[in-house]
C-alpha atoms as a PDB file:
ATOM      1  CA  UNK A   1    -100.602 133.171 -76.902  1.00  0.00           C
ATOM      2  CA  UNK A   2    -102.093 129.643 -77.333  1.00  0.00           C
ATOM      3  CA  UNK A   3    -101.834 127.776 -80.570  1.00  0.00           C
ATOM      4  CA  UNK A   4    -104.914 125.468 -81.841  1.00  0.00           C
ATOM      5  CA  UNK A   5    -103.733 122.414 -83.375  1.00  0.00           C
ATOM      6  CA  UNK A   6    -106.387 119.124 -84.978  1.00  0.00           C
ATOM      7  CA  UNK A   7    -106.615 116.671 -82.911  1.00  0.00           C
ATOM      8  CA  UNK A   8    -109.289 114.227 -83.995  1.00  0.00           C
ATOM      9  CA  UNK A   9    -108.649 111.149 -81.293  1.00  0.00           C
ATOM     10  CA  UNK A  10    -110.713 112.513 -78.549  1.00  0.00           C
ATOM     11  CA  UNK A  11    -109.421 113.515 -74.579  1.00  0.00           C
ATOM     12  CA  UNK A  12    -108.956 110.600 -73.009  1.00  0.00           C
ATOM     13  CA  UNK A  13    -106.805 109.407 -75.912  1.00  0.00           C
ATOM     14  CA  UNK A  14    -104.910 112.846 -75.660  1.00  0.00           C
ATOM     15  CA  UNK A  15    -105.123 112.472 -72.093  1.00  0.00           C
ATOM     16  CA  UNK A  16    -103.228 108.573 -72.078  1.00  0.00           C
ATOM     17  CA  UNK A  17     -99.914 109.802 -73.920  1.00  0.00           C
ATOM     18  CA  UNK A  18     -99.167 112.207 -71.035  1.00  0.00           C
ATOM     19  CA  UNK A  19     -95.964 114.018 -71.674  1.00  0.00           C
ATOM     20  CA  UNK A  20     -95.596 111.634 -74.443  1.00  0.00           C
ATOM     21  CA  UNK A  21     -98.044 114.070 -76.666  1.00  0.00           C
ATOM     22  CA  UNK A  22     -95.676 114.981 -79.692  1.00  0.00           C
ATOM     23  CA  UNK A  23     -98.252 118.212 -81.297  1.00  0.00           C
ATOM     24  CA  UNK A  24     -96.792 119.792 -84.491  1.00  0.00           C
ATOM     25  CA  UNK A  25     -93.773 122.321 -84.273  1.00  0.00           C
ATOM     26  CA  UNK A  26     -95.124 124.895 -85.662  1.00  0.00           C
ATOM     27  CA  UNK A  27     -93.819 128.199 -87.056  1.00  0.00           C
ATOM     28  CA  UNK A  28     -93.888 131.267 -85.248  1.00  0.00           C
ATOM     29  CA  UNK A  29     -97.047 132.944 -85.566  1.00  0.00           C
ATOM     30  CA  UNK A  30     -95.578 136.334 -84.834  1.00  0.00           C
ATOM     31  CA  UNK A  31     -92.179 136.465 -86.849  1.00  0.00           C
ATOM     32  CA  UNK A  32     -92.336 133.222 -88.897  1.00  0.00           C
ATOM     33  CA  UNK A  33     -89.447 132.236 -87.394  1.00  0.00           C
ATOM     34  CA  UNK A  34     -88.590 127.915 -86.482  1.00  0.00           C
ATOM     35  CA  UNK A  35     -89.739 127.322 -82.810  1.00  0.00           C
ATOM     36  CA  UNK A  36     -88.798 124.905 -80.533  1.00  0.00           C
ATOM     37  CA  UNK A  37     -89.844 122.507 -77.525  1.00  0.00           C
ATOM     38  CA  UNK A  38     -90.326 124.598 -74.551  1.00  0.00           C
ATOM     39  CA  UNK A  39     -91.227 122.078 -71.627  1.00  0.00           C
ATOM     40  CA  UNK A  40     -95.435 122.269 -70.866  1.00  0.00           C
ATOM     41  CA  UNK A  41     -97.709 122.552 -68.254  1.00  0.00           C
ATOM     42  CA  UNK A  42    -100.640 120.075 -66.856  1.00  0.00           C
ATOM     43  CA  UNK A  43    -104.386 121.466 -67.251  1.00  0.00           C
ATOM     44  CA  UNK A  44    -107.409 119.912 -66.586  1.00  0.00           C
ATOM     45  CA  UNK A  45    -110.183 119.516 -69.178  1.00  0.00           C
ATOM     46  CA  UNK A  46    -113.896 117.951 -68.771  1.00  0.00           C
ATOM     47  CA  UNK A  47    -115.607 116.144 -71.630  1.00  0.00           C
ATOM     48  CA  UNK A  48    -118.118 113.332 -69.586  1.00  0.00           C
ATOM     49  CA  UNK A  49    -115.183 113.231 -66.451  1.00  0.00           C
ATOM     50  CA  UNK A  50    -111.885 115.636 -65.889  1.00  0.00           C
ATOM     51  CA  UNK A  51    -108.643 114.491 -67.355  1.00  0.00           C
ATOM     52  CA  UNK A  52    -105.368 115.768 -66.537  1.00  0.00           C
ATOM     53  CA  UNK A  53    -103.919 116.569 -69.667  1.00  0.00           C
ATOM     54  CA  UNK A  54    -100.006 117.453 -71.015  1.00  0.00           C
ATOM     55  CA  UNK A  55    -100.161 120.853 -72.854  1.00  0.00           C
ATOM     56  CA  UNK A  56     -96.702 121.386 -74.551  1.00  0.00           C
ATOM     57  CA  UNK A  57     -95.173 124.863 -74.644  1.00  0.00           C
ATOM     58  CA  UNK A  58     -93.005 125.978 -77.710  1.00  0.00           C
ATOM     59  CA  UNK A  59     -90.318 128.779 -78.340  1.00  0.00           C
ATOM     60  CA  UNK A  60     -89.654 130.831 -81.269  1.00  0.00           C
ATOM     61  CA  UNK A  61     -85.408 130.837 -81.715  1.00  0.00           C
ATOM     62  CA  UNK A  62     -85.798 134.227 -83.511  1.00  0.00           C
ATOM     63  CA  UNK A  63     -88.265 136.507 -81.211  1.00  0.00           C
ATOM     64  CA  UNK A  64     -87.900 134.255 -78.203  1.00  0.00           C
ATOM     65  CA  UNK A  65     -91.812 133.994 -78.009  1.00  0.00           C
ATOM     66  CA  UNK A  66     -93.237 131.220 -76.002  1.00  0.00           C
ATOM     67  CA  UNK A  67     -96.951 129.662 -77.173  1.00  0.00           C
ATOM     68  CA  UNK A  68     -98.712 126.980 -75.544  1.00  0.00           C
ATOM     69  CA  UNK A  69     -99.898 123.992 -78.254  1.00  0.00           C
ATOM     70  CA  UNK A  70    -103.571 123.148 -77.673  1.00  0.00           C
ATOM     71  CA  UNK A  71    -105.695 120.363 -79.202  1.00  0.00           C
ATOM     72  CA  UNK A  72    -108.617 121.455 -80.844  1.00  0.00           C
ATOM     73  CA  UNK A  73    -111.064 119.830 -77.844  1.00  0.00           C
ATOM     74  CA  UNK A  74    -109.404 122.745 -75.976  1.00  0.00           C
ATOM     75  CA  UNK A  75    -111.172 125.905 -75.526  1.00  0.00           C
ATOM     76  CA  UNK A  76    -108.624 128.416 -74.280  1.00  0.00           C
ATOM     77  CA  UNK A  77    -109.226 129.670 -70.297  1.00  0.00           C
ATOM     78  CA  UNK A  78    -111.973 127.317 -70.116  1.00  0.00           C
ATOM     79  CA  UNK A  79    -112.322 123.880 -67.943  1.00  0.00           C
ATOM     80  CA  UNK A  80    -115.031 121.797 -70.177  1.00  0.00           C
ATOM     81  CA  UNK A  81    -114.292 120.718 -73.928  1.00  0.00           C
ATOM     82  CA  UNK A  82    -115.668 122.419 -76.887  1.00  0.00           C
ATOM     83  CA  UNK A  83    -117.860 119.204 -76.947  1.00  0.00           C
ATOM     84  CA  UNK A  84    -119.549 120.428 -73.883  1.00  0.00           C
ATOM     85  CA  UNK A  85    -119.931 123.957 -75.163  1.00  0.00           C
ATOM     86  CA  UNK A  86    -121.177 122.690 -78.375  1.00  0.00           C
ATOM     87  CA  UNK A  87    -124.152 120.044 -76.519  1.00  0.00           C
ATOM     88  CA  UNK A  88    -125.436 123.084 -74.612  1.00  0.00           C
ATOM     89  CA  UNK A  89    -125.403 125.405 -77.873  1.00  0.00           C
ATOM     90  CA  UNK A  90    -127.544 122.928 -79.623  1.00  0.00           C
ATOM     91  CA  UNK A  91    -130.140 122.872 -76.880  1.00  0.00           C
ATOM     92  CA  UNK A  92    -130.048 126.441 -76.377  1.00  0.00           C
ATOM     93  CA  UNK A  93    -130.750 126.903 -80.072  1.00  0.00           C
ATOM     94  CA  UNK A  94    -133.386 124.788 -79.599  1.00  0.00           C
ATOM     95  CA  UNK A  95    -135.167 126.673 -77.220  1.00  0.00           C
ATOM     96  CA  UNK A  96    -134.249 125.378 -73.464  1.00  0.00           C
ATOM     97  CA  UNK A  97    -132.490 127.654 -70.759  1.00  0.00           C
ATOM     98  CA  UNK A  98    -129.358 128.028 -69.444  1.00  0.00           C
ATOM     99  CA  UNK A  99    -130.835 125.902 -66.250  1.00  0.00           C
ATOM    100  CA  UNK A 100    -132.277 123.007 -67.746  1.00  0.00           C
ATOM    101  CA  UNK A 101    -129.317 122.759 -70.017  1.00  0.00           C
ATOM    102  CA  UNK A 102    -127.108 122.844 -66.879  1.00  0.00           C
ATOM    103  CA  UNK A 103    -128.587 119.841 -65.350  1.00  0.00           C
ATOM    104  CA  UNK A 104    -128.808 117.657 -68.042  1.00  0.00           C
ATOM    105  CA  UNK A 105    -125.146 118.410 -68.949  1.00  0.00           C
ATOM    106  CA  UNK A 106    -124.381 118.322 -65.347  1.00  0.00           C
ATOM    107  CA  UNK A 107    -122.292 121.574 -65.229  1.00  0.00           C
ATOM    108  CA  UNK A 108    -123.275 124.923 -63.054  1.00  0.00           C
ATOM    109  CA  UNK A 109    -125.819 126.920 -63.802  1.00  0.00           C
ATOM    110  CA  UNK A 110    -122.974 129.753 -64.238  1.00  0.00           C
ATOM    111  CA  UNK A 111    -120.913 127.706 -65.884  1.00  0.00           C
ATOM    112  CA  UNK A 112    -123.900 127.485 -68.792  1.00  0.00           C
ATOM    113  CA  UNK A 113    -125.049 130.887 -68.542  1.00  0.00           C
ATOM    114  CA  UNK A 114    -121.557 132.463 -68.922  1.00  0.00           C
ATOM    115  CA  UNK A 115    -121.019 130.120 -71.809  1.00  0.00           C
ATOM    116  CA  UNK A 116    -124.181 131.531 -73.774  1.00  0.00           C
ATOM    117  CA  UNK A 117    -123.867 135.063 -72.227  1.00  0.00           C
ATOM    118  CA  UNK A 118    -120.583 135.446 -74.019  1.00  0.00           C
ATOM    119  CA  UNK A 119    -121.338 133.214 -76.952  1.00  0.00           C
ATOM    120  CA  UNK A 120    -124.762 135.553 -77.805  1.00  0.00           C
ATOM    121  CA  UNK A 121    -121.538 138.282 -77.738  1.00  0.00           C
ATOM    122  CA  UNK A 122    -119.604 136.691 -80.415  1.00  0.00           C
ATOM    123  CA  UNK A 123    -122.115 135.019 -82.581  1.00  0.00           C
ATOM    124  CA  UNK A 124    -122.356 137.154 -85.176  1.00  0.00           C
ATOM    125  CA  UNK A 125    -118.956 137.533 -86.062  1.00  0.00           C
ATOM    126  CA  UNK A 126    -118.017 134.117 -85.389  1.00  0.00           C
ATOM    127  CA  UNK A 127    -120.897 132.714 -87.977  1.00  0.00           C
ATOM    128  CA  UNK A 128    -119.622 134.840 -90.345  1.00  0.00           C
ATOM    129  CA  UNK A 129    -116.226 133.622 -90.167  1.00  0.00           C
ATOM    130  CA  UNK A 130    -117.420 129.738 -90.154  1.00  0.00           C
ATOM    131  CA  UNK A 131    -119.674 130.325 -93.125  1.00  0.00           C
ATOM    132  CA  UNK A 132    -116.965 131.796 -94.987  1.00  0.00           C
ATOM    133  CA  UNK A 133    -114.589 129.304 -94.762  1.00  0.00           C
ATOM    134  CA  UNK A 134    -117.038 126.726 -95.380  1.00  0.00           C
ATOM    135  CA  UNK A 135    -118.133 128.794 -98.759  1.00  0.00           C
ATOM    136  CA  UNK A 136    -114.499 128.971 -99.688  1.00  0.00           C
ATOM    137  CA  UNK A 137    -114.222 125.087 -99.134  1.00  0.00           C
ATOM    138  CA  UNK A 138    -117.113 124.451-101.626  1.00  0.00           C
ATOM    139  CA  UNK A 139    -120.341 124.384 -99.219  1.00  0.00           C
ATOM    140  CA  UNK A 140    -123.494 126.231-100.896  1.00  0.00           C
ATOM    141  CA  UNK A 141    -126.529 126.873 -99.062  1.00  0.00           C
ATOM    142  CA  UNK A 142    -129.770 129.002 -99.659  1.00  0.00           C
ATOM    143  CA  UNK A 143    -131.670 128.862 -96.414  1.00  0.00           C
ATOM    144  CA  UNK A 144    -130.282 129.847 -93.705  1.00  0.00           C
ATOM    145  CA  UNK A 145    -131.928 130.293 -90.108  1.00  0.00           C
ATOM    146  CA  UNK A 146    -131.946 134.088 -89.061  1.00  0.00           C
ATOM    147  CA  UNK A 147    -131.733 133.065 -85.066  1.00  0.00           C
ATOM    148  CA  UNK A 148    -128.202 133.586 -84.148  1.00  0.00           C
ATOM    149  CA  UNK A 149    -127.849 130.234 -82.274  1.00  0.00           C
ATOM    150  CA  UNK A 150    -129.283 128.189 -84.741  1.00  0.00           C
ATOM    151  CA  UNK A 151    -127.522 129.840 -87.589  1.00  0.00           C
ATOM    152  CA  UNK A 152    -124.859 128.735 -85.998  1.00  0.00           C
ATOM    153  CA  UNK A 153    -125.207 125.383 -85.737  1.00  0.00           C
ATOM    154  CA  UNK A 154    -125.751 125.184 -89.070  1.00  0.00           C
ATOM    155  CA  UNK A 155    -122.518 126.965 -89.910  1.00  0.00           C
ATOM    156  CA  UNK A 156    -120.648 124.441 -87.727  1.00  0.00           C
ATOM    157  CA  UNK A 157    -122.071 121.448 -89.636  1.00  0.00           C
ATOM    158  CA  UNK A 158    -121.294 123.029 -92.866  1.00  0.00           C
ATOM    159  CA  UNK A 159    -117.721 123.678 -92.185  1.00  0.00           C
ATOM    160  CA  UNK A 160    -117.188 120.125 -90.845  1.00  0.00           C
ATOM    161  CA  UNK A 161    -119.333 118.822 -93.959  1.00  0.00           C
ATOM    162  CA  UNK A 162    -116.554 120.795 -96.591  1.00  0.00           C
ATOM    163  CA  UNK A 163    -113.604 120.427 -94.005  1.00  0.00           C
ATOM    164  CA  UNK A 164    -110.569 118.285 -95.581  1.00  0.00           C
ATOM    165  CA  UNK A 165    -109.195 115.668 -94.209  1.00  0.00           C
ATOM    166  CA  UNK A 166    -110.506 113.812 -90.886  1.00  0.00           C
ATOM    167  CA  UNK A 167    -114.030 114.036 -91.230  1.00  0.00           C
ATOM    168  CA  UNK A 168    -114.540 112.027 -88.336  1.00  0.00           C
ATOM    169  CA  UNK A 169    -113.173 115.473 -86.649  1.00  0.00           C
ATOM    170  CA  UNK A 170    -115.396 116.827 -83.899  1.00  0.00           C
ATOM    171  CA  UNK A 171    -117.366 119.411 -85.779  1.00  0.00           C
ATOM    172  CA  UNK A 172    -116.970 121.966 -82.597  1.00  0.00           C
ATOM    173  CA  UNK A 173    -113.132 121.396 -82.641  1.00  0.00           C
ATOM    174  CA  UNK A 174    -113.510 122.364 -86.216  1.00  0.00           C
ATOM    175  CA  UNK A 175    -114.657 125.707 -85.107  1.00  0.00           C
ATOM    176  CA  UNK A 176    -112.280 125.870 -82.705  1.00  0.00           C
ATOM    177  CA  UNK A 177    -109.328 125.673 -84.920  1.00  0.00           C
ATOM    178  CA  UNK A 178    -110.895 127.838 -87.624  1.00  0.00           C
ATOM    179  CA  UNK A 179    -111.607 130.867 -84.771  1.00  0.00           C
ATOM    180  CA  UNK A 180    -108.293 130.289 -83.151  1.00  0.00           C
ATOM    181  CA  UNK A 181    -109.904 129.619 -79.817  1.00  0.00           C
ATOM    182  CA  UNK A 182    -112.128 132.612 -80.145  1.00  0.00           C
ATOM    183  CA  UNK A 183    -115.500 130.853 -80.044  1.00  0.00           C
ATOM    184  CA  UNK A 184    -115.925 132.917 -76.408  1.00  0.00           C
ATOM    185  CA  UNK A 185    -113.753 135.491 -76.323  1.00  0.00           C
ATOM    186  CA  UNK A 186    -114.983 138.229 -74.866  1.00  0.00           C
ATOM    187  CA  UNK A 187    -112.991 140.787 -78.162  1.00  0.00           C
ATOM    188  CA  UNK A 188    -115.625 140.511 -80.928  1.00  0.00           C
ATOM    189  CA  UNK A 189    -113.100 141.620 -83.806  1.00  0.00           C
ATOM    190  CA  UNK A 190    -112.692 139.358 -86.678  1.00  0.00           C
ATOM    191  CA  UNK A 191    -111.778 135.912 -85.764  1.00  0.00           C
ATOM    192  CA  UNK A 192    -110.179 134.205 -88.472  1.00  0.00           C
ATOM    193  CA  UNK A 193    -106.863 133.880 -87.756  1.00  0.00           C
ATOM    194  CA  UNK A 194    -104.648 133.251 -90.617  1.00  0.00           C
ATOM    195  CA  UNK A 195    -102.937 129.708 -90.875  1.00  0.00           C
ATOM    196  CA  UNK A 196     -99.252 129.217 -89.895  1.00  0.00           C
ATOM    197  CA  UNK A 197     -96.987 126.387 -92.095  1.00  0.00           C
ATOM    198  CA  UNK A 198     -98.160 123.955 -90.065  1.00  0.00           C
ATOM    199  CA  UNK A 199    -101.631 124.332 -90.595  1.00  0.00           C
ATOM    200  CA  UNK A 200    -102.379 125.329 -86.547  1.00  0.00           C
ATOM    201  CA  UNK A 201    -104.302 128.721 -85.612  1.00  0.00           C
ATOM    202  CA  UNK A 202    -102.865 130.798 -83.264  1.00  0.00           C
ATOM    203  CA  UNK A 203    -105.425 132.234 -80.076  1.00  0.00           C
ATOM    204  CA  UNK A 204    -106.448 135.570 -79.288  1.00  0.00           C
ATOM    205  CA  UNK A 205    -105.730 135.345 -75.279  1.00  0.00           C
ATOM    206  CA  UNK A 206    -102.522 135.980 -73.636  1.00  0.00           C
ATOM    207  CA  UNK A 207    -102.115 133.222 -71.543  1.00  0.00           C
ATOM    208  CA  UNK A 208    -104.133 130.171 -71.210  1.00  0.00           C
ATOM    209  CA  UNK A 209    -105.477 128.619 -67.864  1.00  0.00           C
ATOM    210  CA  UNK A 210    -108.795 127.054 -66.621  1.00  0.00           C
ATOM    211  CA  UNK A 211    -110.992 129.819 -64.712  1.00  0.00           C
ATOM    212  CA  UNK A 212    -114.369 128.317 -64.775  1.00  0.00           C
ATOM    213  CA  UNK A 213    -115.652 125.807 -62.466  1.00  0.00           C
END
């Protein structure tokens, strides 16, 4: 079970510490219990290029658990960053196709139609969770769109308008962390995973490769 943790700095910054990457330790999502280094794996991810990237592993010294750390950039199972997924949302909400979207983002046609084909899936439930959190965080607004895809959007930039910290935080990642990887998961349950100690978001999947092209 991947867990999301900020990262603010971008890929290729990730990408440049290698197995220098020191993420947060945090607590066991599962027991609660202190968890510890647990060597990694290398994963590709695609923002404008593909990076080989470090993802470290960590295990909990009470259930014996193992969960793979993932920056916020990182959408669980999937090859492109959130950025991506986020550039082709916008233009979808805006009315293109899955086809013109795919060749000005220069991804596969199925790449872009999966993306939206689950997303239209989840969107309900994952608004709902994003406009929550950015109520609880102090945002207020009256009109909202009623399109799915462009309400949406809108509850993306309201959590990363109200979210503390880094505001220079990819708005997208935002989501990501907040969902716990869940932006296209194909379970459409309630997303909003609960925060451990550390302030990281555990993932709904089970393990955590790259399966898309």
């Amino acid at each position: 079970m991947p867990i999301l943790f900020p990262w603010g700095l971008g890929v290729e910054a990730y990408a440049s510490l290698g197995r220098d990457v020191d993420p947060p330790r945090p607590a066991c999502p599962r027991c609660g219990d202190p968890t510890q280094r647990w060597s990694g794996y290398a994963r590709h991810v695609r923002d404008d290029r593909d990076h080989l990237i470090w993802v470290a592993r960590v295990r909990c010294t009470g259930c014996g658990v193992t969960q793979a750390l993932l920056p916020s950039f990182v959408l669980p199972r999937r090859w492109d960053a959130v950025a991506n997924l986020g550039k082709a949302v916008g233009l979808a909400a805006e009315g293109m196709g899955h086809r013109p979207i795919a060749a000005l983002l220069l991804r596969p046609e199925t790449t872009v139609r999966d993306w939206l084909r689950r997303l239209r899936s989840t969107v309900v439930t994952v608004t709902t969770a994003l406009l929550a959190r950015a109520v609880a965080l102090g945002w207020s607004g009256f009109e909202l769109p009623t399109a799915p895809l462009p309400r949406l959007c809108v509850a993306v930039g309201a959590l990363a308008g109200r979210w503390p910290g880094d505001r220079s935080a990819d708005p997208w990642g935002i989501a990501v962390l907040v969902t716990g990887g869940g932006l296209l998961a194909t379970n459409t349950g309630a997303p909003l995973e609960p925060a451990s100690r550390s302030g990281a978001m555990t993932g709904p999947s089970t393990e955590e490769a790259s399966d898309d092209p």
